[in-house]
PDB file of N, CA and C in Angstrom:
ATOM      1  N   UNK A   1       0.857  -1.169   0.000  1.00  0.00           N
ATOM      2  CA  UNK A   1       0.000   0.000   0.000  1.00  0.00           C
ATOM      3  C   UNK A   1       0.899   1.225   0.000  1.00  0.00           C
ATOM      4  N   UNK A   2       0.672   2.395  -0.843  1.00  0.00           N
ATOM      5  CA  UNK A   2       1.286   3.524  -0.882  1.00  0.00           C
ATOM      6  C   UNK A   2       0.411   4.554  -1.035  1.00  0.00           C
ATOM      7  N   UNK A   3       0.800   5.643  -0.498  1.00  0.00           N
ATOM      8  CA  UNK A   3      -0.187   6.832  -1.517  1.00  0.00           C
ATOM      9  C   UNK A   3       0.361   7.961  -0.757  1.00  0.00           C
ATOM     10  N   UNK A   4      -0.875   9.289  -0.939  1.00  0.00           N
ATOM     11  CA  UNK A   4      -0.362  10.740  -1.073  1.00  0.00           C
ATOM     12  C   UNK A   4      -1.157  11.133   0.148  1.00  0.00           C
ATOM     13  N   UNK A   5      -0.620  11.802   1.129  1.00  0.00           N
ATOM     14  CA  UNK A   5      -0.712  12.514   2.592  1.00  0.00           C
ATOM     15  C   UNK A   5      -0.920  13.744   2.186  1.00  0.00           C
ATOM     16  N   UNK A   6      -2.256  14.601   2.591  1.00  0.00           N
ATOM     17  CA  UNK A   6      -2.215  16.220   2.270  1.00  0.00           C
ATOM     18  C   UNK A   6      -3.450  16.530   3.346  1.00  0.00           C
ATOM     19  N   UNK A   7      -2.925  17.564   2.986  1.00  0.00           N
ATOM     20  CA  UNK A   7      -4.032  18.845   3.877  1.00  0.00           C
ATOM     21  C   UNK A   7      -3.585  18.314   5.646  1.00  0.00           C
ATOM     22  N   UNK A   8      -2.386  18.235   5.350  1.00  0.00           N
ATOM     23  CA  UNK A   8      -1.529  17.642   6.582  1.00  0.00           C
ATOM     24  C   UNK A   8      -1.756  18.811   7.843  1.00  0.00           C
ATOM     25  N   UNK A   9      -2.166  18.503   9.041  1.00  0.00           N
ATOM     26  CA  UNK A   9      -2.240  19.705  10.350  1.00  0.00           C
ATOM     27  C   UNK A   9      -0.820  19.131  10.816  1.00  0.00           C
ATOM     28  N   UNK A  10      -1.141  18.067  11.586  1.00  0.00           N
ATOM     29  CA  UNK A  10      -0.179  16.975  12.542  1.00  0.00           C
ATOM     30  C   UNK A  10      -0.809  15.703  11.591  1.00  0.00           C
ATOM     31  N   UNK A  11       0.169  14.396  13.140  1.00  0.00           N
ATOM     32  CA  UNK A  11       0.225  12.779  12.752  1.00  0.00           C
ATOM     33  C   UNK A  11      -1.731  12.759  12.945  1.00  0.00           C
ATOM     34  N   UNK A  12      -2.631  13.464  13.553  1.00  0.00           N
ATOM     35  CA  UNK A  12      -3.897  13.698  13.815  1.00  0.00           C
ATOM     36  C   UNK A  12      -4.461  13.637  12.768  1.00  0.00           C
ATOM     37  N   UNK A  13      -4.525  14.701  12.137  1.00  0.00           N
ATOM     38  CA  UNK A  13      -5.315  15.732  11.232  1.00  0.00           C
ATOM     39  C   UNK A  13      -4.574  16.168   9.520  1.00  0.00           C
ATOM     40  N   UNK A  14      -5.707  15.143   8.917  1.00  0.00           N
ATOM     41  CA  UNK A  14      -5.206  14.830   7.449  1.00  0.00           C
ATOM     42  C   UNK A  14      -5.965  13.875   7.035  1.00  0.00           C
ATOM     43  N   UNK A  15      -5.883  14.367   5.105  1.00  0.00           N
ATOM     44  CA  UNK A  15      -6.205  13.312   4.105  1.00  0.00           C
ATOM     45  C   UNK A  15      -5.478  12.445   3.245  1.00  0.00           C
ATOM     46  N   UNK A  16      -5.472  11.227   3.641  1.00  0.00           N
ATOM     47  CA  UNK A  16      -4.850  10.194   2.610  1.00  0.00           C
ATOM     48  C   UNK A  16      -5.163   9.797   1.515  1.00  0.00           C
ATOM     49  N   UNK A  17      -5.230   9.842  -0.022  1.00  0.00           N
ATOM     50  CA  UNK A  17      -5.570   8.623  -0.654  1.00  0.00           C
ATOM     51  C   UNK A  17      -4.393   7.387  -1.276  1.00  0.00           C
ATOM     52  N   UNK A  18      -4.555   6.139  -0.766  1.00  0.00           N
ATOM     53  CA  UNK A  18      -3.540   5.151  -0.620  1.00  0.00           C
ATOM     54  C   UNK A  18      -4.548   4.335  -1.657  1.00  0.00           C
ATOM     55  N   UNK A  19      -3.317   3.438  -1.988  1.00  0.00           N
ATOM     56  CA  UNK A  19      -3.619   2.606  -3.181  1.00  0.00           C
ATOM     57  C   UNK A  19      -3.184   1.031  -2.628  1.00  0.00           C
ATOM     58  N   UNK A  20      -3.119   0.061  -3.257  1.00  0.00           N
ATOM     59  CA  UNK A  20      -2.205  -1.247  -4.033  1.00  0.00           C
ATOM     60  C   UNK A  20      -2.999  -1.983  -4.907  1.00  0.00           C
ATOM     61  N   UNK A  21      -2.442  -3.380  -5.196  1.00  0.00           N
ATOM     62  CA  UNK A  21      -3.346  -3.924  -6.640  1.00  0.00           C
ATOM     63  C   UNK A  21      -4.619  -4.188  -6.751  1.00  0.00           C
ATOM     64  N   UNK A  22      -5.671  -4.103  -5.792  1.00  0.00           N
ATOM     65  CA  UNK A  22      -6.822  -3.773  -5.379  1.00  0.00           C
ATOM     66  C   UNK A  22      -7.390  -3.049  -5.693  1.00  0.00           C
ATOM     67  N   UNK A  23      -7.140  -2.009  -4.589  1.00  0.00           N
ATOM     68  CA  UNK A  23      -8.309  -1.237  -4.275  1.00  0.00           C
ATOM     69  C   UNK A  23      -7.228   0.438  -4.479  1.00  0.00           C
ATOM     70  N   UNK A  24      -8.410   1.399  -4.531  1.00  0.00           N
ATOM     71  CA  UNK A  24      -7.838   3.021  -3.618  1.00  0.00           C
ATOM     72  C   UNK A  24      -8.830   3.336  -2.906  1.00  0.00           C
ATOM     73  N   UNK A  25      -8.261   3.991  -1.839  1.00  0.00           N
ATOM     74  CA  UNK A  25      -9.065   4.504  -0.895  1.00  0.00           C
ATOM     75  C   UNK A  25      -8.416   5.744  -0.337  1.00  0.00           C
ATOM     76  N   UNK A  26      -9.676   6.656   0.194  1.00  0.00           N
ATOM     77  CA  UNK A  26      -9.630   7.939   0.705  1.00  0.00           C
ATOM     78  C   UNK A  26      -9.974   7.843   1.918  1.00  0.00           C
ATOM     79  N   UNK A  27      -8.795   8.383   3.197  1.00  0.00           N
ATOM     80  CA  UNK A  27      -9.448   8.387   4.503  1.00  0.00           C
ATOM     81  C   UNK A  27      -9.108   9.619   4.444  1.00  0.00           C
ATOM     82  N   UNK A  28     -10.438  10.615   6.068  1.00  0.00           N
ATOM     83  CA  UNK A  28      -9.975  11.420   6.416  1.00  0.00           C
ATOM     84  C   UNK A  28      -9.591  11.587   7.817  1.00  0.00           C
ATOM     85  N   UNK A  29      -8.416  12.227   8.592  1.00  0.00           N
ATOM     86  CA  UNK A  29      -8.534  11.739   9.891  1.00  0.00           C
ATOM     87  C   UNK A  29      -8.653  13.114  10.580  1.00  0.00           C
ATOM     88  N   UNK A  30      -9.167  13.014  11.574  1.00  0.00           N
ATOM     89  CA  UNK A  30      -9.626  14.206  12.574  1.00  0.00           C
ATOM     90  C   UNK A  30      -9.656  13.671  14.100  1.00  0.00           C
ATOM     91  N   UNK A  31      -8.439  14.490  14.824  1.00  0.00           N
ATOM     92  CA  UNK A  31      -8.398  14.379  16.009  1.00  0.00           C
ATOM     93  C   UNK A  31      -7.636  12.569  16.362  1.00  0.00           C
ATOM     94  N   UNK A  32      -7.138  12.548  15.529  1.00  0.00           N
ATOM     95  CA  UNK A  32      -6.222  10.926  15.515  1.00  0.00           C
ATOM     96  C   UNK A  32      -7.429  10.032  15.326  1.00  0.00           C
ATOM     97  N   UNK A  33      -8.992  10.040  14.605  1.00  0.00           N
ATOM     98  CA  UNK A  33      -9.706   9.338  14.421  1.00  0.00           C
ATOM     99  C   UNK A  33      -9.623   9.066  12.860  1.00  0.00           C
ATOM    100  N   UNK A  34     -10.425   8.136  12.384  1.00  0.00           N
ATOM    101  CA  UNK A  34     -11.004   7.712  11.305  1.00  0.00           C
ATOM    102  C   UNK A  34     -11.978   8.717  10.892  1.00  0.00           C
ATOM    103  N   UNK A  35     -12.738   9.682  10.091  1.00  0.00           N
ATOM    104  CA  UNK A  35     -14.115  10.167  10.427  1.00  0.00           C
ATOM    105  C   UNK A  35     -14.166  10.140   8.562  1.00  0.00           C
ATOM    106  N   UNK A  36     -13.925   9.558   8.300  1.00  0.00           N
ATOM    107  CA  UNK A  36     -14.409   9.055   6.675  1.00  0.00           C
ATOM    108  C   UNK A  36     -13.592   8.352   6.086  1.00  0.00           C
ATOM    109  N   UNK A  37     -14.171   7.318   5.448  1.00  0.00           N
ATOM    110  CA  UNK A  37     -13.335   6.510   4.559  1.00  0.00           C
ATOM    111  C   UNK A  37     -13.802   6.160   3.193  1.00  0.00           C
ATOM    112  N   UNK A  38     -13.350   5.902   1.974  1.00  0.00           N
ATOM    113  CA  UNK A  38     -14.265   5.601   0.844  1.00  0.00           C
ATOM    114  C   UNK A  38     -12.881   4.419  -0.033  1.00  0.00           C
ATOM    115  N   UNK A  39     -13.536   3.423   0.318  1.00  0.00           N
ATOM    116  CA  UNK A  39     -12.918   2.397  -0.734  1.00  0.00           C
ATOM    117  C   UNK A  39     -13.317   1.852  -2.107  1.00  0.00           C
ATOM    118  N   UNK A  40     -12.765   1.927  -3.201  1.00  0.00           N
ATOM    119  CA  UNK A  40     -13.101   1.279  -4.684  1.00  0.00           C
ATOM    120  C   UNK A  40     -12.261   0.772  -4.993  1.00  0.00           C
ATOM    121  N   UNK A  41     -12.855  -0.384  -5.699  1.00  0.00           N
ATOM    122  CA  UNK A  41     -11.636  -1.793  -6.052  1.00  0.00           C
ATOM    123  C   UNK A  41     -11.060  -0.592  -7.419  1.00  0.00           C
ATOM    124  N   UNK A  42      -9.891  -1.747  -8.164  1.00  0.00           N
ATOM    125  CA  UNK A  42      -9.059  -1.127  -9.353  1.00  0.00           C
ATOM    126  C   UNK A  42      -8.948  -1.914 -10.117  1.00  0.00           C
ATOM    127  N   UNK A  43      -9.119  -1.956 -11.548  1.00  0.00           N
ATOM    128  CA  UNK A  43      -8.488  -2.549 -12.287  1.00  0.00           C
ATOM    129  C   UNK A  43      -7.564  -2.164 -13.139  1.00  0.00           C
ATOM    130  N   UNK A  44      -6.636  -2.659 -13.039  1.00  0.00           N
ATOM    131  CA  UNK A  44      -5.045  -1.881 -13.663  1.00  0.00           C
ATOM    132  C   UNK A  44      -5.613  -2.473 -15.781  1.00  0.00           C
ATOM    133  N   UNK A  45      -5.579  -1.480 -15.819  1.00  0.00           N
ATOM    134  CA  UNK A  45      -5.033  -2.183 -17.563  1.00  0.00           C
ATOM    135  C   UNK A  45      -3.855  -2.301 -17.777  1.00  0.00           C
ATOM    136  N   UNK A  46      -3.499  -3.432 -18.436  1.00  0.00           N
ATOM    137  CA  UNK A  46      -2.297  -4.319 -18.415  1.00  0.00           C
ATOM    138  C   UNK A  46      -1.507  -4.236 -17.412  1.00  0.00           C
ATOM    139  N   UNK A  47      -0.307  -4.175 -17.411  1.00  0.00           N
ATOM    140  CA  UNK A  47       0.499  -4.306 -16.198  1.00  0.00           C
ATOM    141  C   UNK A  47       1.009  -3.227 -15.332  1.00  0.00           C
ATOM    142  N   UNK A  48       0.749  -3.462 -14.260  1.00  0.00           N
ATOM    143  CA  UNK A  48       0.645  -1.960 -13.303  1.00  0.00           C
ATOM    144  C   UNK A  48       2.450  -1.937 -12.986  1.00  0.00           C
ATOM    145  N   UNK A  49       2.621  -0.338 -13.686  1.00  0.00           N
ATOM    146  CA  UNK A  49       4.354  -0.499 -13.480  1.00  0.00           C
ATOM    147  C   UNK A  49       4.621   0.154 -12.038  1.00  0.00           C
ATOM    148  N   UNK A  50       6.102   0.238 -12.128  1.00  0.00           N
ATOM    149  CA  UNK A  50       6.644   0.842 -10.553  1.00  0.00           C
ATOM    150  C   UNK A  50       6.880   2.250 -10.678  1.00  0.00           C
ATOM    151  N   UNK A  51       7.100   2.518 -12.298  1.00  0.00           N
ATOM    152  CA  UNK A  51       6.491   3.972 -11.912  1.00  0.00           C
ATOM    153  C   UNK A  51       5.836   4.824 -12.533  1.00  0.00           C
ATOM    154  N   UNK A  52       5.243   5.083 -11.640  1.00  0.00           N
ATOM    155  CA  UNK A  52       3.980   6.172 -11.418  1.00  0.00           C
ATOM    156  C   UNK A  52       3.928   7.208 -11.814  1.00  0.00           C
ATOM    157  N   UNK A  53       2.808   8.244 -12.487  1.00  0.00           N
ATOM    158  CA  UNK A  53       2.978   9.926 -11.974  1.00  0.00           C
ATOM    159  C   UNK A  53       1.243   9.818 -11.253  1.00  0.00           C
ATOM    160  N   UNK A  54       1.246  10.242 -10.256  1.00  0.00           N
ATOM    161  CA  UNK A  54       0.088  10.312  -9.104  1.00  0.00           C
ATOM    162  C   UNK A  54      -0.179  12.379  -9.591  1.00  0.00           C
ATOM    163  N   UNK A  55      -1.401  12.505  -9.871  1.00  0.00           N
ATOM    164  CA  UNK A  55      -1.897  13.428  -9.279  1.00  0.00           C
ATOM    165  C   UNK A  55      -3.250  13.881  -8.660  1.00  0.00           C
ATOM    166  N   UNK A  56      -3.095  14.657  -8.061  1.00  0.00           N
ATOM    167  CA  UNK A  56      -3.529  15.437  -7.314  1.00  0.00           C
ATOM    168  C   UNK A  56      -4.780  16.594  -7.669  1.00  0.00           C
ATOM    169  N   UNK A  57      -5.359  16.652  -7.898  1.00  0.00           N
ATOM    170  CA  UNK A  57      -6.261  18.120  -8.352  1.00  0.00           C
ATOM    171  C   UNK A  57      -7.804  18.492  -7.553  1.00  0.00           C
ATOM    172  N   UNK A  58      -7.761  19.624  -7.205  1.00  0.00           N
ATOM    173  CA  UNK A  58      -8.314  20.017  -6.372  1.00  0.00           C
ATOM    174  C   UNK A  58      -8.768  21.463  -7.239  1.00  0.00           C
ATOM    175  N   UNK A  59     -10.468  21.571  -7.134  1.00  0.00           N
ATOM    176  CA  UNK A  59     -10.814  22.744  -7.996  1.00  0.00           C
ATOM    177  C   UNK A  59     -11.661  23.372  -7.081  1.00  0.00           C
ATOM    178  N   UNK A  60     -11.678  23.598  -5.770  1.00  0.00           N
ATOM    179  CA  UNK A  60     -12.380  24.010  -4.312  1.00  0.00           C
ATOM    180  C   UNK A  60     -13.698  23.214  -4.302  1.00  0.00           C
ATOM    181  N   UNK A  61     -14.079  22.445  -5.137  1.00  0.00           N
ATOM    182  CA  UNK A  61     -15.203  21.945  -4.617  1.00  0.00           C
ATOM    183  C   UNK A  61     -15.131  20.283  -4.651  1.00  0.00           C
ATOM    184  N   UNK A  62     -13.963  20.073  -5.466  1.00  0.00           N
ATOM    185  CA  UNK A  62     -13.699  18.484  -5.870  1.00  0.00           C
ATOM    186  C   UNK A  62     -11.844  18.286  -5.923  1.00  0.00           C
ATOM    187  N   UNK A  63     -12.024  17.155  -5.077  1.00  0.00           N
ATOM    188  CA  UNK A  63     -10.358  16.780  -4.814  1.00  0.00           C
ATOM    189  C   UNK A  63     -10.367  15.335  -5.818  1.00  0.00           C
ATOM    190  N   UNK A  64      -9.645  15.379  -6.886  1.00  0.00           N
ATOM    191  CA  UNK A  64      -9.655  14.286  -8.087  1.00  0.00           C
ATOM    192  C   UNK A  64      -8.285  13.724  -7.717  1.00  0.00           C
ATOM    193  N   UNK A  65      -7.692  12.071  -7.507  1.00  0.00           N
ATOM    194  CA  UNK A  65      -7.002  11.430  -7.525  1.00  0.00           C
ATOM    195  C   UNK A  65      -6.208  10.513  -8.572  1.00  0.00           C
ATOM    196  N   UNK A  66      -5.568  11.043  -9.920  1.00  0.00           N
ATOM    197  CA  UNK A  66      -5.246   9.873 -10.824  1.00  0.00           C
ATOM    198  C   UNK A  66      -3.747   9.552 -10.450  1.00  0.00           C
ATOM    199  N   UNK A  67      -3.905   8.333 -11.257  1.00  0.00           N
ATOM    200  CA  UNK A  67      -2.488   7.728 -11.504  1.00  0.00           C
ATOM    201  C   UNK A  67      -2.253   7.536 -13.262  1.00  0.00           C
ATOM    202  N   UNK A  68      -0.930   8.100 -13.441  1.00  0.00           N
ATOM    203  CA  UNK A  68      -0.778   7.959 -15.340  1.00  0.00           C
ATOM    204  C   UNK A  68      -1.642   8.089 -15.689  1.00  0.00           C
ATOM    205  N   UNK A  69      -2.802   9.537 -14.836  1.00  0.00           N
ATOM    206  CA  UNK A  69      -3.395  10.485 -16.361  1.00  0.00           C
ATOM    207  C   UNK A  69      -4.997   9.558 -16.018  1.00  0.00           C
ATOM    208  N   UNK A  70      -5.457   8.428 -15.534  1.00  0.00           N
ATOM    209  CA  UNK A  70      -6.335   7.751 -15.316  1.00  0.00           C
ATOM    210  C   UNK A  70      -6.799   8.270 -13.818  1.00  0.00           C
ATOM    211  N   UNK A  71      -8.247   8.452 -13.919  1.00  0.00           N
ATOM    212  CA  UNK A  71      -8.880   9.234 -12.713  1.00  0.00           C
ATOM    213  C   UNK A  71      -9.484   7.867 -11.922  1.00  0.00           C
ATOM    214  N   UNK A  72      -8.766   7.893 -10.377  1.00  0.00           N
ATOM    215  CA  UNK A  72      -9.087   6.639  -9.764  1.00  0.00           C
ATOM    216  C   UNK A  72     -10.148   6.918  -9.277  1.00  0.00           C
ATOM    217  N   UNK A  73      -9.898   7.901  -8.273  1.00  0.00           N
ATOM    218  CA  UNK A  73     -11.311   8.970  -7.406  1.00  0.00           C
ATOM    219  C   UNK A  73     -11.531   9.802  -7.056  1.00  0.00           C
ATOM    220  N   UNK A  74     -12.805  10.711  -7.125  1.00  0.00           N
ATOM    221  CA  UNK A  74     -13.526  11.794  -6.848  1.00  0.00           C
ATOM    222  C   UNK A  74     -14.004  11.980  -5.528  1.00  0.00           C
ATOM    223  N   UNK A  75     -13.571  12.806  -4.860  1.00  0.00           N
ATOM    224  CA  UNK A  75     -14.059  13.249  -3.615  1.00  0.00           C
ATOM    225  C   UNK A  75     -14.649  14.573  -3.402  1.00  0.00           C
ATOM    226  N   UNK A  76     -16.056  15.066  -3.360  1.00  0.00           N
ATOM    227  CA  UNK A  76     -16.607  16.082  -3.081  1.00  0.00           C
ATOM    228  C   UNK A  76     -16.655  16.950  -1.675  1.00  0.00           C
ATOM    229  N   UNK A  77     -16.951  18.084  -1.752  1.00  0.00           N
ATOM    230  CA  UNK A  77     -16.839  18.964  -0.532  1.00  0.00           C
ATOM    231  C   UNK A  77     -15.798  18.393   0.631  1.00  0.00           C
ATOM    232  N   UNK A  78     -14.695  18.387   0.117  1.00  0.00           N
ATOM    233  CA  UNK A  78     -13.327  18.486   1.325  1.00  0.00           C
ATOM    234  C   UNK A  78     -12.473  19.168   0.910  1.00  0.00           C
ATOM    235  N   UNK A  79     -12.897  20.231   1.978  1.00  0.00           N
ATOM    236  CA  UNK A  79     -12.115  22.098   1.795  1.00  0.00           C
ATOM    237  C   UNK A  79     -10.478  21.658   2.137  1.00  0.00           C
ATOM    238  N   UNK A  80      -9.559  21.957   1.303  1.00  0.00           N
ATOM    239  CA  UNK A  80      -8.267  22.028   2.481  1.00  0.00           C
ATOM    240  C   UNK A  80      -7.780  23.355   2.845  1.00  0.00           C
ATOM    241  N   UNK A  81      -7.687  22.480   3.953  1.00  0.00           N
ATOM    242  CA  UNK A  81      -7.203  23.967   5.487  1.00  0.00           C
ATOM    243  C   UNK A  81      -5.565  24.239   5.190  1.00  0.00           C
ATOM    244  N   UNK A  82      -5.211  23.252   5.330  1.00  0.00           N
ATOM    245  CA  UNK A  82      -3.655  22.855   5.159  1.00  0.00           C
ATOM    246  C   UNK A  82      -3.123  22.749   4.749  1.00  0.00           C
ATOM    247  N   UNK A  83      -1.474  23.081   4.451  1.00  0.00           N
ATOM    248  CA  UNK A  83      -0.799  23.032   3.191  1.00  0.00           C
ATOM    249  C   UNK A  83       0.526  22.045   3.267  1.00  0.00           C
ATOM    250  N   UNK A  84       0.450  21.208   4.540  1.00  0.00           N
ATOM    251  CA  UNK A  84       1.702  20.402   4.620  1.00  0.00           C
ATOM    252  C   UNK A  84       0.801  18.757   3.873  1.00  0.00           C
ATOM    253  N   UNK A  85       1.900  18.039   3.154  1.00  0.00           N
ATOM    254  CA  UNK A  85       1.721  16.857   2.551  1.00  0.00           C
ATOM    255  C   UNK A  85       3.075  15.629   2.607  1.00  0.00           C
ATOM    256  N   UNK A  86       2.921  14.839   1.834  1.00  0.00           N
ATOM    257  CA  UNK A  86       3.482  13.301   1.933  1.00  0.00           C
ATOM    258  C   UNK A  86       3.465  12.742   1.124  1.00  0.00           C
ATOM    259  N   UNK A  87       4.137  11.432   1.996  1.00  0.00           N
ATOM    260  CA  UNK A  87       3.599  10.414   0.851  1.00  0.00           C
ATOM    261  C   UNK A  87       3.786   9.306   2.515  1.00  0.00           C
ATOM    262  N   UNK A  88       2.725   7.726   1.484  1.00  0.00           N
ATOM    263  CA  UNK A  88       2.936   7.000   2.891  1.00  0.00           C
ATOM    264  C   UNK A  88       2.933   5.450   2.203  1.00  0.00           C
ATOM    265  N   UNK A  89       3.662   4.937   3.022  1.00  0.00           N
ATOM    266  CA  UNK A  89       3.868   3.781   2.750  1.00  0.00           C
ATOM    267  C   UNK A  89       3.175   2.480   3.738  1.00  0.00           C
ATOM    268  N   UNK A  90       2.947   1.345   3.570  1.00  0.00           N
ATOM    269  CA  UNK A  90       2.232   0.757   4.709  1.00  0.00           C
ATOM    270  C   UNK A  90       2.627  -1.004   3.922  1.00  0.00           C
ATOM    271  N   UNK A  91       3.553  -1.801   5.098  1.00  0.00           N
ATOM    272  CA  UNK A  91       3.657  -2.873   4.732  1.00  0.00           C
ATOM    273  C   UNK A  91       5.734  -2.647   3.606  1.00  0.00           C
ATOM    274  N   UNK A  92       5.611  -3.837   3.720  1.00  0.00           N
ATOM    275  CA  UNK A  92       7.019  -4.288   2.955  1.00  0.00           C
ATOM    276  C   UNK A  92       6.897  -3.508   1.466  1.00  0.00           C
ATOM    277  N   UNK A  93       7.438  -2.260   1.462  1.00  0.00           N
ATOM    278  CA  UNK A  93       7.427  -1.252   0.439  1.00  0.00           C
ATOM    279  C   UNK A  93       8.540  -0.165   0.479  1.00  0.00           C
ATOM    280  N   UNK A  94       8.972   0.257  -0.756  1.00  0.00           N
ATOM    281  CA  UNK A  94      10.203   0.657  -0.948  1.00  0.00           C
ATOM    282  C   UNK A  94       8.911   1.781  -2.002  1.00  0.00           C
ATOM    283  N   UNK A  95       9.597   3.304  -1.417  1.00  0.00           N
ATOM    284  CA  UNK A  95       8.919   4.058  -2.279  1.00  0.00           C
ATOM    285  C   UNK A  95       9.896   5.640  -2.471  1.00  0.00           C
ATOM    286  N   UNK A  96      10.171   5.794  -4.309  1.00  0.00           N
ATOM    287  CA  UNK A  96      10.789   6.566  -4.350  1.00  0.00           C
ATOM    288  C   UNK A  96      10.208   7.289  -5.200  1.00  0.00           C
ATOM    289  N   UNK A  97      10.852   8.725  -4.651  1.00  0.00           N
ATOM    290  CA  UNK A  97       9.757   9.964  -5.512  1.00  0.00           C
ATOM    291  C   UNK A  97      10.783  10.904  -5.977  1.00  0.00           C
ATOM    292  N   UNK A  98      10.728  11.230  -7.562  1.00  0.00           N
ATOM    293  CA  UNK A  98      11.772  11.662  -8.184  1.00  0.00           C
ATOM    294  C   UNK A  98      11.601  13.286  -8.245  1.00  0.00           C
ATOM    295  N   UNK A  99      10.222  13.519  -8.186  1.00  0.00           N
ATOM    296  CA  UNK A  99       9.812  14.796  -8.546  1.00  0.00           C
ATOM    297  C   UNK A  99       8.373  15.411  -7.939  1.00  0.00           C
ATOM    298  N   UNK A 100       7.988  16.186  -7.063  1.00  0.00           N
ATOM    299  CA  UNK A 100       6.860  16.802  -6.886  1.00  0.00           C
ATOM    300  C   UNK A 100       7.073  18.403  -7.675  1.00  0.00           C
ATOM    301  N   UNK A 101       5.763  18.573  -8.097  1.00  0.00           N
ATOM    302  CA  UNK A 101       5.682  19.780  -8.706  1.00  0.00           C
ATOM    303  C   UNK A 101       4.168  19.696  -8.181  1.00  0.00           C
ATOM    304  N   UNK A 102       4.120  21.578  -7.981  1.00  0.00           N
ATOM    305  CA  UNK A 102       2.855  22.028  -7.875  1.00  0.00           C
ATOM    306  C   UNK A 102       2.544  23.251  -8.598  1.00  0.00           C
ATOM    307  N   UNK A 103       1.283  23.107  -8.931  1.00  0.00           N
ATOM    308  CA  UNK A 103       0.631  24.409  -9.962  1.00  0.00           C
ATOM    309  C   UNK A 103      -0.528  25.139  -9.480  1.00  0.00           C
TER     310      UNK A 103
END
């Protein structure tokens, strides 16, 4: 499992969306809780490589999640407060990131 940490406060307060050959999912956490989660399975067309370009897009009313240009998921009305982010890893995973850019 890997994915992208944003709208970072603290280890508390933040949104994840994490991936692996499954599924992606969006948690949000508040106050070191769980207080939303949204899981959808994936199907990779052809072979899912090691690397990635993940983005990110956020148009104030919709936070959009793709990987290589393919839109995994849509998340409505989640304002971000915050401007610290990540990345996260979970389980026997090696994860390297060559380049963040923001626009």
């Amino acid at each position: 499992m890997v994915g992208l940490v944003f709208n970072y406060l603290d280890g508390g307060n933040f949104y994840c969306f994490s991936f692996n050959d499954d599924f992606v999912q969006f948690i949000r956490y508040e106050n070191y809780e769980t207080v939303g989660k949204i899981m959808q399975g994936v199907k990779w067309s052809g072979t899912r490589r090691s690397d990635m370009e993940w983005t990110l897009i956020s148009d104030g009313q919709t936070l959009t999640f793709k990987i290589d240009g393919v839109r995994m998921m849509n998340i409505r009305h989640m304002p971000l407060s915050y401007n610290g982010f990540g990345f996260y890893t979970f389980g026997n995973q090696e994860l390297v990131v060559d380049e963040v850019e923001f626009r």
